[in-house]
N, C-alpha and C. Protein backbone atom coordinates (compact mmCIF):
# COMPACT_ATOMS: atom_id res chain seq x y z
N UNK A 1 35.76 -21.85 12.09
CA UNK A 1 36.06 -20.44 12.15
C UNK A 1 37.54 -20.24 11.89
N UNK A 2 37.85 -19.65 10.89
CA UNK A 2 39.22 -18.79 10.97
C UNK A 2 39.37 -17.47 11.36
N UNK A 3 40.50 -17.28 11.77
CA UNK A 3 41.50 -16.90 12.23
C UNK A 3 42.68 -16.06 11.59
N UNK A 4 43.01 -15.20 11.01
CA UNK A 4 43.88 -14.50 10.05
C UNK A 4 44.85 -14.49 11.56
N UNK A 5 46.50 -14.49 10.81
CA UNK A 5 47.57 -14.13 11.62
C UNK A 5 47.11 -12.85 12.02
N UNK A 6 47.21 -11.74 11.76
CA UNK A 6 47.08 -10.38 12.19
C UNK A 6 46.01 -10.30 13.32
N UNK A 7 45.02 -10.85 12.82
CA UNK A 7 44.05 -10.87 14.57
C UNK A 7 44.38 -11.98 15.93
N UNK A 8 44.90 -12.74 15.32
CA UNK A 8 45.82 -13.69 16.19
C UNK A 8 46.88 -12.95 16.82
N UNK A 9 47.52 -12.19 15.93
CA UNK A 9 48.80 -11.70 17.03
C UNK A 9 47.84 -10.83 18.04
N UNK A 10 47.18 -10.13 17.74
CA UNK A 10 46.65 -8.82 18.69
C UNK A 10 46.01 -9.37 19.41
N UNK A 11 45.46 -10.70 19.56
CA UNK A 11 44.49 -11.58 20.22
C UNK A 11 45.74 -11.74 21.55
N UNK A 12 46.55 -12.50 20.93
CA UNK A 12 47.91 -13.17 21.89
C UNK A 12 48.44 -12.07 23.06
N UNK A 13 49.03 -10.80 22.18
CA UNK A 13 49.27 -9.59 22.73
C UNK A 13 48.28 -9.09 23.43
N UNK A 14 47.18 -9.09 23.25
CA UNK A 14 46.15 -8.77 24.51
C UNK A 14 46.10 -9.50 25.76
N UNK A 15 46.67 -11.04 25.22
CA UNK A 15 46.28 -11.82 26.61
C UNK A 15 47.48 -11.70 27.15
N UNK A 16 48.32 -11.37 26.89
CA UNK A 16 49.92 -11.47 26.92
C UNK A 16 50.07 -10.17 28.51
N UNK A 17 49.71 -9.11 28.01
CA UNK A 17 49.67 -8.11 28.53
C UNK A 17 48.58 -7.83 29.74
N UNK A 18 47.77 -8.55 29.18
CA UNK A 18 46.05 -8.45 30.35
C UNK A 18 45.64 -9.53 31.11
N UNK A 19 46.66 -10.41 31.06
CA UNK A 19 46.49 -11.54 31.72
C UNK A 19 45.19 -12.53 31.47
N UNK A 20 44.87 -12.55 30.32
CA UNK A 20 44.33 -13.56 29.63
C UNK A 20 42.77 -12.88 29.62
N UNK A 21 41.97 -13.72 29.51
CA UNK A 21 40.31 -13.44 29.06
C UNK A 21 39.30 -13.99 30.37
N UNK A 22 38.15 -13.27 31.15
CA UNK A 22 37.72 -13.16 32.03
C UNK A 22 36.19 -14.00 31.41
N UNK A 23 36.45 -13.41 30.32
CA UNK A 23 34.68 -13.70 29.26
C UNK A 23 35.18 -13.10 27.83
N UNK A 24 34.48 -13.89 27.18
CA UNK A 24 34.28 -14.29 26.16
C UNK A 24 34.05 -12.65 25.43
N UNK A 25 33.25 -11.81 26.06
CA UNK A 25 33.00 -10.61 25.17
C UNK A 25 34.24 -9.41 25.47
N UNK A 26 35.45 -9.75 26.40
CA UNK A 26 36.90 -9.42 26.74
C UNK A 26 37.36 -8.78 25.00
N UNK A 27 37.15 -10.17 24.35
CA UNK A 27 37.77 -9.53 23.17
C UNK A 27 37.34 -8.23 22.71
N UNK A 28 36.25 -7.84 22.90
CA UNK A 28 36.10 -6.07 22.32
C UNK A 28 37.06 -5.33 22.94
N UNK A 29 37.92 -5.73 24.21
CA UNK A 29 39.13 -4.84 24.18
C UNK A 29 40.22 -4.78 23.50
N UNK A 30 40.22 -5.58 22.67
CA UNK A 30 41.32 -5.96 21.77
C UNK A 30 41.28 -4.95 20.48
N UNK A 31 42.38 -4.28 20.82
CA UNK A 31 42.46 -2.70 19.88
C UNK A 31 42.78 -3.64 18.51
N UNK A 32 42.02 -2.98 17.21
CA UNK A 32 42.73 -3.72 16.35
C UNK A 32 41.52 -4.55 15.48
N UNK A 33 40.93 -5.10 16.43
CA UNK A 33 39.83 -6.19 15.44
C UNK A 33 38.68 -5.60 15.40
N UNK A 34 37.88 -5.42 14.16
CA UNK A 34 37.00 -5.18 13.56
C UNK A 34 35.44 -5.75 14.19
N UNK A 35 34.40 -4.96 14.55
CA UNK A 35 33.43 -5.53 14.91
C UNK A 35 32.65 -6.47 14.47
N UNK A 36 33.14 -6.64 13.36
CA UNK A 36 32.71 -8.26 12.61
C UNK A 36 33.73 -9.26 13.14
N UNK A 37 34.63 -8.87 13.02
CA UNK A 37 35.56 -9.68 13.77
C UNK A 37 35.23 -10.34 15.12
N UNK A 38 35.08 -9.30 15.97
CA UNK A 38 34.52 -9.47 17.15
C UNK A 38 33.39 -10.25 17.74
N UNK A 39 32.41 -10.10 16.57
CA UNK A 39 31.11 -10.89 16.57
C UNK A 39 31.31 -11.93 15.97
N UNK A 40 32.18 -12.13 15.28
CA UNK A 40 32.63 -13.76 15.13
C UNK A 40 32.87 -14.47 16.07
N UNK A 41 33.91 -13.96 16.82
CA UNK A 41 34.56 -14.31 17.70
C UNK A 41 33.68 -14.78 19.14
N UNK A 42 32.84 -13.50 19.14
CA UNK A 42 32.10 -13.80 20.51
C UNK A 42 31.31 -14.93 20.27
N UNK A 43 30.31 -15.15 18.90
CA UNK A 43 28.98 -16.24 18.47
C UNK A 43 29.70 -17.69 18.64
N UNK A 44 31.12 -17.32 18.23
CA UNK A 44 31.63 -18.85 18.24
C UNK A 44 32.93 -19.62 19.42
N UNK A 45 33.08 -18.79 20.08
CA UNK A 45 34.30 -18.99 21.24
C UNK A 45 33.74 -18.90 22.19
N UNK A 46 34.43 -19.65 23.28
CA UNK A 46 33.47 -19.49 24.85
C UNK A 46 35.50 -19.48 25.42
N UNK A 47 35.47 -19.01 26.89
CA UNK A 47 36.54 -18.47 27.93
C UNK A 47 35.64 -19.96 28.91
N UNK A 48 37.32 -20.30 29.12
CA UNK A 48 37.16 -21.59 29.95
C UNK A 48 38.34 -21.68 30.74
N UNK A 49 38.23 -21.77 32.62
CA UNK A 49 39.08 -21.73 33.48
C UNK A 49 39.86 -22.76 33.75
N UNK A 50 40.52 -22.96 33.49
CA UNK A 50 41.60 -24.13 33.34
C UNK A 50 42.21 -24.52 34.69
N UNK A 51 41.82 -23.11 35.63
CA UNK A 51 42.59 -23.11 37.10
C UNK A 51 43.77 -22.71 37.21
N UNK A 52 44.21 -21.17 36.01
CA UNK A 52 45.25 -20.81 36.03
C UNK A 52 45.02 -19.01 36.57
N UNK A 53 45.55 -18.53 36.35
CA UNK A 53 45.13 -16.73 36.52
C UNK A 53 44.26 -16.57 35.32
């Protein structure tokens, strides 16, 4: 799966600001990316707790 810079920054800046991703379908708050985008994102990424906030 790629990744274009431009949805990467708004990806970063979302977690930046929101304190990272709770679940995996989080990213539909991400102003900016396209619902194809989104459904990329969700079919192929999983949110994994590392034991941080």
């Amino acid at each position: 799966m790629y990744i274009d810079e431009e949805s990467a920054e708004l990806i970063i800046d979302y977690r930046e600001n929101n304190g990272g991703f709770k679940d995996v379908e989080d990213i539909c708050n991400v102003k900016g990316l396209t619902l194809i985008r989104q459904k990329v994102i969700i079919d192929n990424c999983f949110v994994q707790n590392l034991g941080g906030n």
